[in-house]
Protein backbone atom coordinates (compact mmCIF):
# COMPACT_ATOMS: atom_id res chain seq x y z
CA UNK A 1 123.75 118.89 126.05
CA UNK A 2 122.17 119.28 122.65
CA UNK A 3 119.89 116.50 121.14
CA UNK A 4 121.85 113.49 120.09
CA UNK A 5 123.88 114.29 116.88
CA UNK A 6 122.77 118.14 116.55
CA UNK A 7 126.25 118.92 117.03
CA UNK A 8 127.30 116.89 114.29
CA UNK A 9 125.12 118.25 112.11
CA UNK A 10 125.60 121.92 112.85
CA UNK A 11 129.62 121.18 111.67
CA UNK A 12 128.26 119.76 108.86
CA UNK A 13 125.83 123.02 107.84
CA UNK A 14 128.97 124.87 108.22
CA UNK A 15 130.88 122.56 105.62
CA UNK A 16 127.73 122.79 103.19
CA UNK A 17 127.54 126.75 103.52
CA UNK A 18 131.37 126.94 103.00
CA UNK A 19 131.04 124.61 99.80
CA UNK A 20 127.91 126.49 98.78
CA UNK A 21 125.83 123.64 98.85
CA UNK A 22 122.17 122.56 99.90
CA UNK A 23 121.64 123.80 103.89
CA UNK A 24 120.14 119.92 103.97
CA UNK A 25 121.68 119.46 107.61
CA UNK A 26 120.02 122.56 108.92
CA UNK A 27 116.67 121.30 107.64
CA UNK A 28 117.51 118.48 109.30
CA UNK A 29 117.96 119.98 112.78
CA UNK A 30 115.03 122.06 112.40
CA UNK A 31 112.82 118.50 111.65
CA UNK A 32 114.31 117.01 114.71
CA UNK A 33 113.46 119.67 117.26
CA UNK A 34 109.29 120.12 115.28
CA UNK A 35 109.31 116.41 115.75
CA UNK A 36 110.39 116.15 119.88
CA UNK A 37 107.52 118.93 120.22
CA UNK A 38 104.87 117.00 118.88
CA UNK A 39 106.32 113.75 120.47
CA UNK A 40 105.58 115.86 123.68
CA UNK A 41 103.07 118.07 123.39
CA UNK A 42 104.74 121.16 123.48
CA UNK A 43 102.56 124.70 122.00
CA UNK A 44 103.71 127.05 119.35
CA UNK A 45 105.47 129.25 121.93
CA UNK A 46 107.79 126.69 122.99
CA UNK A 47 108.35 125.79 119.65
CA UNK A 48 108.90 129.85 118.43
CA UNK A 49 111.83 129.77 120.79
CA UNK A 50 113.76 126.96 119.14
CA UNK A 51 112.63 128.28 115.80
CA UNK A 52 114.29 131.54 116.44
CA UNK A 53 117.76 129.80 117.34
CA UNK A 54 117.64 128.20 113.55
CA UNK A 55 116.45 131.50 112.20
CA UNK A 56 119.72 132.73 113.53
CA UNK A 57 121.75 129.98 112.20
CA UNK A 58 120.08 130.46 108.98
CA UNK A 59 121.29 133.63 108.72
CA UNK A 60 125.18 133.11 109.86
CA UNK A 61 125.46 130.29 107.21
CA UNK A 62 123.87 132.47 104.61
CA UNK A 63 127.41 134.99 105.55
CA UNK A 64 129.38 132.19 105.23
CA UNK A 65 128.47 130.66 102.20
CA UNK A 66 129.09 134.60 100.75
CA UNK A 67 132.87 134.92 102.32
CA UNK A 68 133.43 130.80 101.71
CA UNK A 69 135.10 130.61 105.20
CA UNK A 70 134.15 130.15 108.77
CA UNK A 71 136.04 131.61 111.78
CA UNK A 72 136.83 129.72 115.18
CA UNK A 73 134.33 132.81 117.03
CA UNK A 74 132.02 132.12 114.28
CA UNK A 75 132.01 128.12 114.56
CA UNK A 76 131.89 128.63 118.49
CA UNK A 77 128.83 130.85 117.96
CA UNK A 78 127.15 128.06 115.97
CA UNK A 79 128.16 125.04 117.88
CA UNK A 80 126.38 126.75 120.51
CA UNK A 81 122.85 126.52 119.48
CA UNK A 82 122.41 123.19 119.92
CA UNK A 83 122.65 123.47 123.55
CA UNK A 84 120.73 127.03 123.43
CA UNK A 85 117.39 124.59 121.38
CA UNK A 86 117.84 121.47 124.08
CA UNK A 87 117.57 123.83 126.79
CA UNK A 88 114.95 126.05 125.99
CA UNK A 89 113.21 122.81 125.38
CA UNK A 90 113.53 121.65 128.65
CA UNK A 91 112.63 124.60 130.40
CA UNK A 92 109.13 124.21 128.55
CA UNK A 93 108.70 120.56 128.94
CA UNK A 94 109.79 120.86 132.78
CA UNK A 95 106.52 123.88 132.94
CA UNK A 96 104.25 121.43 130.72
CA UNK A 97 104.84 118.88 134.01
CA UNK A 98 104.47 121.99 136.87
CA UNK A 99 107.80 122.03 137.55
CA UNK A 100 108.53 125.74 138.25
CA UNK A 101 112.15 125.94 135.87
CA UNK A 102 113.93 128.95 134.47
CA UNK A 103 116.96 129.09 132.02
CA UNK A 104 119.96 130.52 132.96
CA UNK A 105 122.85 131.45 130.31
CA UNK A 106 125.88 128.91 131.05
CA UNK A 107 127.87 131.87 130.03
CA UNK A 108 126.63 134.03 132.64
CA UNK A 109 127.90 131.85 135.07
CA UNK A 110 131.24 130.30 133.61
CA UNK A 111 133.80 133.07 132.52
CA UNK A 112 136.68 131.91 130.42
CA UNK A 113 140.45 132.44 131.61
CA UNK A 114 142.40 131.42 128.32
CA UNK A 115 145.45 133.66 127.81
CA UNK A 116 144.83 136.72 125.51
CA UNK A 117 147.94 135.41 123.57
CA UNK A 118 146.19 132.37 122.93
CA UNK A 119 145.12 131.52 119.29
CA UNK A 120 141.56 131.93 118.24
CA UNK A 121 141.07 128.27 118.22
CA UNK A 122 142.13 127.80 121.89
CA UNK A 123 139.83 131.17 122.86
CA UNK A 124 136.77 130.10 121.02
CA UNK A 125 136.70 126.28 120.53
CA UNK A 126 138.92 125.04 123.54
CA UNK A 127 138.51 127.50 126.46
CA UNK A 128 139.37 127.20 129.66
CA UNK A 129 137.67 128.08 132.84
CA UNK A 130 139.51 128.13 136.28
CA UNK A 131 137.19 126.73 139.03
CA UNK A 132 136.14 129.00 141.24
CA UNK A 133 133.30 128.67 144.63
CA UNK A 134 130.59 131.31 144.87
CA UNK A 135 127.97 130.65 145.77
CA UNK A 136 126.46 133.42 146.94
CA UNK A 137 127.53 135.08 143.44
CA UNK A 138 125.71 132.62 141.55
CA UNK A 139 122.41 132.88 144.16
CA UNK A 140 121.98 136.67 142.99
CA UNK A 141 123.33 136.07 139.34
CA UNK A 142 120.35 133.15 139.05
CA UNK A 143 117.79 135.54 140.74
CA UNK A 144 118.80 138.54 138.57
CA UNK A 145 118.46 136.47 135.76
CA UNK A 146 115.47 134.73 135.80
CA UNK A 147 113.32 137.07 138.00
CA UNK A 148 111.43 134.54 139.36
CA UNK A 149 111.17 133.80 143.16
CA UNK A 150 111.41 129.82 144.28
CA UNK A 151 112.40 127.94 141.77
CA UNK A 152 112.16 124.80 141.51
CA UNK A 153 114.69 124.04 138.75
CA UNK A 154 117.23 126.30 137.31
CA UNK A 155 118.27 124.72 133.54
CA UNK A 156 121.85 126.38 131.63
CA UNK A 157 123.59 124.66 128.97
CA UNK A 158 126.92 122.50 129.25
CA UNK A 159 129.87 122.99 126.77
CA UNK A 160 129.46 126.86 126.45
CA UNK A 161 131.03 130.01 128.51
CA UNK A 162 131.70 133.14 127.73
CA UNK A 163 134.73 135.22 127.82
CA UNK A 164 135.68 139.09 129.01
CA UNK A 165 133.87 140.61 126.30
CA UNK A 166 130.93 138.50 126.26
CA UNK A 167 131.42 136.35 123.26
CA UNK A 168 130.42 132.81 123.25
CA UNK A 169 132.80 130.41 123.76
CA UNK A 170 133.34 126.47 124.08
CA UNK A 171 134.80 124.78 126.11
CA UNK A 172 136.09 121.37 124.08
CA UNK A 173 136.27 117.96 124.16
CA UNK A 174 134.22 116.97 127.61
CA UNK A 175 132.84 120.11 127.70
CA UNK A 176 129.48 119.21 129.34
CA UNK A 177 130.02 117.42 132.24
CA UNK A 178 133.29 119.69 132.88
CA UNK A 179 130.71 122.47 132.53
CA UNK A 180 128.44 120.50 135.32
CA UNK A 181 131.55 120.10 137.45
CA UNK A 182 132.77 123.91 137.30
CA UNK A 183 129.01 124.79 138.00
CA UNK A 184 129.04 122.30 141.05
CA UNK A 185 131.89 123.85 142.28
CA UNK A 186 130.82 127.97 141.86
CA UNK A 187 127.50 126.61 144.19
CA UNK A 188 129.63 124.31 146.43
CA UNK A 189 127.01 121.99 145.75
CA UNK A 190 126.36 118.53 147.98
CA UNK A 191 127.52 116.36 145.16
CA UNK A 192 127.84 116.37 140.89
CA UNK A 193 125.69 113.68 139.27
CA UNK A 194 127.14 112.89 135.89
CA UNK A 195 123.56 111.02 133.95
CA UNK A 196 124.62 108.92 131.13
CA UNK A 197 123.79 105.79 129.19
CA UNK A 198 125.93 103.32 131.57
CA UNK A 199 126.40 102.73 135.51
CA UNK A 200 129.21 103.90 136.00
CA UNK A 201 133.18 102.88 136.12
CA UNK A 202 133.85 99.34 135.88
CA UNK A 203 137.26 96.92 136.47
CA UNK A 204 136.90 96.71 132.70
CA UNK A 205 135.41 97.30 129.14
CA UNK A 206 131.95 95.19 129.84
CA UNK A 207 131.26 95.64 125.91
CA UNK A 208 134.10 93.23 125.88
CA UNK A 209 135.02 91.55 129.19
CA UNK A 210 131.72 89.77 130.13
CA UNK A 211 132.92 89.64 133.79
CA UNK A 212 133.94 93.32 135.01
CA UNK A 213 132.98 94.47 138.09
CA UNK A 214 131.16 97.72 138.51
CA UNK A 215 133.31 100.42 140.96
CA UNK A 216 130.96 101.43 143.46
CA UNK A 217 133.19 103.67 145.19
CA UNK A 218 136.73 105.53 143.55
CA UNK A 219 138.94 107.88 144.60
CA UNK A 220 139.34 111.03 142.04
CA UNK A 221 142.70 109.82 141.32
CA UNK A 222 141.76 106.55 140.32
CA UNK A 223 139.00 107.72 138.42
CA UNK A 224 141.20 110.22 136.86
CA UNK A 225 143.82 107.11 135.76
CA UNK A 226 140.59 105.26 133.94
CA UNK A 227 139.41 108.48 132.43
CA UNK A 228 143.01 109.53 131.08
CA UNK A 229 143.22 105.83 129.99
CA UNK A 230 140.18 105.44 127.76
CA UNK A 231 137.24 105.14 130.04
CA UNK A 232 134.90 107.41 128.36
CA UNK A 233 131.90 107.52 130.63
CA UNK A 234 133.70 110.32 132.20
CA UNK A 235 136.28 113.07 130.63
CA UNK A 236 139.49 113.48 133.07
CA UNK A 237 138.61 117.84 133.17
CA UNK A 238 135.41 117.05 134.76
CA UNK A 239 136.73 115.50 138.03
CA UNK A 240 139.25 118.41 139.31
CA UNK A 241 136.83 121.69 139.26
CA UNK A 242 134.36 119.28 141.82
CA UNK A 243 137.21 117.81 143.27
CA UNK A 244 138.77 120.86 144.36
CA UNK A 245 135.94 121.86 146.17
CA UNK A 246 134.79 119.04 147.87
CA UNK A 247 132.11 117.99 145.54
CA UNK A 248 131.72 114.58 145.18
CA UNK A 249 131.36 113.12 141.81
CA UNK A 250 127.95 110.37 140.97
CA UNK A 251 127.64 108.44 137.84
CA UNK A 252 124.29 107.45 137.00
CA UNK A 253 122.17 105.76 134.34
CA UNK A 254 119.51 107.61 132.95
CA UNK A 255 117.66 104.24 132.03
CA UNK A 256 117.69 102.74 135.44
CA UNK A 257 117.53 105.66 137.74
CA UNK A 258 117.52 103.93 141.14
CA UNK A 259 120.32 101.27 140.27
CA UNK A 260 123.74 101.16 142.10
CA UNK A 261 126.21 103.53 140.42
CA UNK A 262 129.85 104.59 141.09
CA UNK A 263 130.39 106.99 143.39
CA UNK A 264 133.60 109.51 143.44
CA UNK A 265 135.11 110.80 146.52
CA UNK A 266 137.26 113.46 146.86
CA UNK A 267 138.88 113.50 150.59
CA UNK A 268 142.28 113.37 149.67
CA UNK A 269 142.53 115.71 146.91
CA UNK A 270 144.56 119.00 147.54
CA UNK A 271 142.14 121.98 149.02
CA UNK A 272 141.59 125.33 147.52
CA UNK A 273 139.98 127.63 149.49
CA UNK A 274 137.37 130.41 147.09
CA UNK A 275 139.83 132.95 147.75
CA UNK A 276 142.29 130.94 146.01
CA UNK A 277 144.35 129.87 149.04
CA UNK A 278 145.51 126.30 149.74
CA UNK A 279 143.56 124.52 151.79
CA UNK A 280 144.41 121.65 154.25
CA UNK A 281 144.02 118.58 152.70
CA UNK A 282 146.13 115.79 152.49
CA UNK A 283 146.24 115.20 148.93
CA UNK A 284 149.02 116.31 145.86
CA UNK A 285 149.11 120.23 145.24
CA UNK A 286 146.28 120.92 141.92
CA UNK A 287 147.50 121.05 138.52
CA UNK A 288 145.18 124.31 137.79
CA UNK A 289 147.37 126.19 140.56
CA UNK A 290 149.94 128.21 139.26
């Protein structure tokens, strides 16, 4: 994901260019990013690479303030960059600790399937990718990619994909841990750990039941019924693209890594085999088949 409230503030450059105003949000953005550097230690060249994202932003505002309007493949474009400073961030600060990481384009692996027909704010700002497993695929996509033999870490960005003519796209409300999940899924990884600021599910709202219980262990539908009902540690699109493929699902708090956490399982949800086909499993058919 991007760093907390970059998002926010990339909408709001967009607002300011289309009312002509003071960029004061991108200056704000660019501040943030020079001050996690120093915070870390990161060199100039680490720092060049996030510098040349708000170069490029710089420059698309600059055409918008001129035409007083922003598009939806525009505004996907720029809602973008947060992700593309976060990870080239992380790829650097993963290096400083001799962790051998690359960065892989999200939208090299995750190809949108939204209808032609579809309006531009459905293709570019609410896209839709249908879970797929290759993992072979992905193996030679990463190598080609990065060009580097062994890794130890491969880093891509949530929330973005790319459609059949290579424009950037987004992929909504949710979009990063739906992005984890349909990434999970193309590698038929062992399991999808969702990190966040809480433990996981609970019997309750613990900000305002003091005595909720935390759900160690959920079925994807049940964790499905608390997502679609409000529980917002997890969107409900991130559980089927996993789920599908037998991925299990792991909530986990990035402040107390070892602590228990919930844990989703998938067993009974409806199999689809990579080449599309139904599988065997017991549970009700997928709503992404046709």
């Amino acid at each position: 994901s991007a760093l907390s409230q970059v998002t926010n503030r990339i909408e709001k450059s967009l607002q300011e260019a289309i009312e002509g105003k003071e960029l004061t949000s991108l200056q704000w953005i660019e501040e943030t990013h020079r001050r996690l550097a120093r915070e870390i230690g990161l060199d100039s060249s680490a720092l060049g690479n996030v510098l040349e994202c708000v170069r490029e932003m710089e420059n698309l505002l600059q055409g918008i303030s001129m035409i007083g309007e922003v598009s939806p493949r525009v505004k996907a474009r720029m809602c973008s960059y947060g992700e593309q400073m976060s990870t080239r961030m992380a790829v650097h600060i993963l290096r400083l600790h001799e962790v051998k990481a690359a960065l892989v384009q999200s939208g090299d692996l995750l190809v949108t399937d939204t209808p032609l027909q579809a309006n531009d704010e459905e293709k570019y700002l609410n896209a839709n990718v249908f879970p797929r497993s290759d993992r072979e695929g992905a193996e030679a996509t990463i190598q080609e990619k990065t060009l580097v033999p062994n890794l130890d870490v491969v880093v891509t960005q949530g929330f973005i994909a790319r459609n059949a003519k290579g424009e950037t796209c987004l992929l909504g409300r949710g979009g990063s841990d739906t992005s984890g999940s349909l990434i999970a899924a193309l590698v038929a990884a062992h399991h999808l750990e969702i990190w966040t600021d809480v433990y996981g599910m609970f019997t309750g709202d613990p900000r305002i039941m003091p005595h909720v219980r935390l759900l160690q262990k959920i079925s994807w539908r049940e964790a499905q019924e608390l997502a679609t009902s409000g529980a917002k540690v997890l969107h409900p699109r991130c559980i089927g693209p996993a789920a599908m493929f037998n991925v299990p699902i792991e909530i986990r708090n990035t402040m107390d890594p070892a602590s228990q956490h919930t844990l989703i399982t998938v067993d009974d949800f409806q199999r689809i085999a990579p080449d599309g086909s139904e599988g065997n499993g017991r549970g009700p058919r997928s709503p992404w088949q046709s």
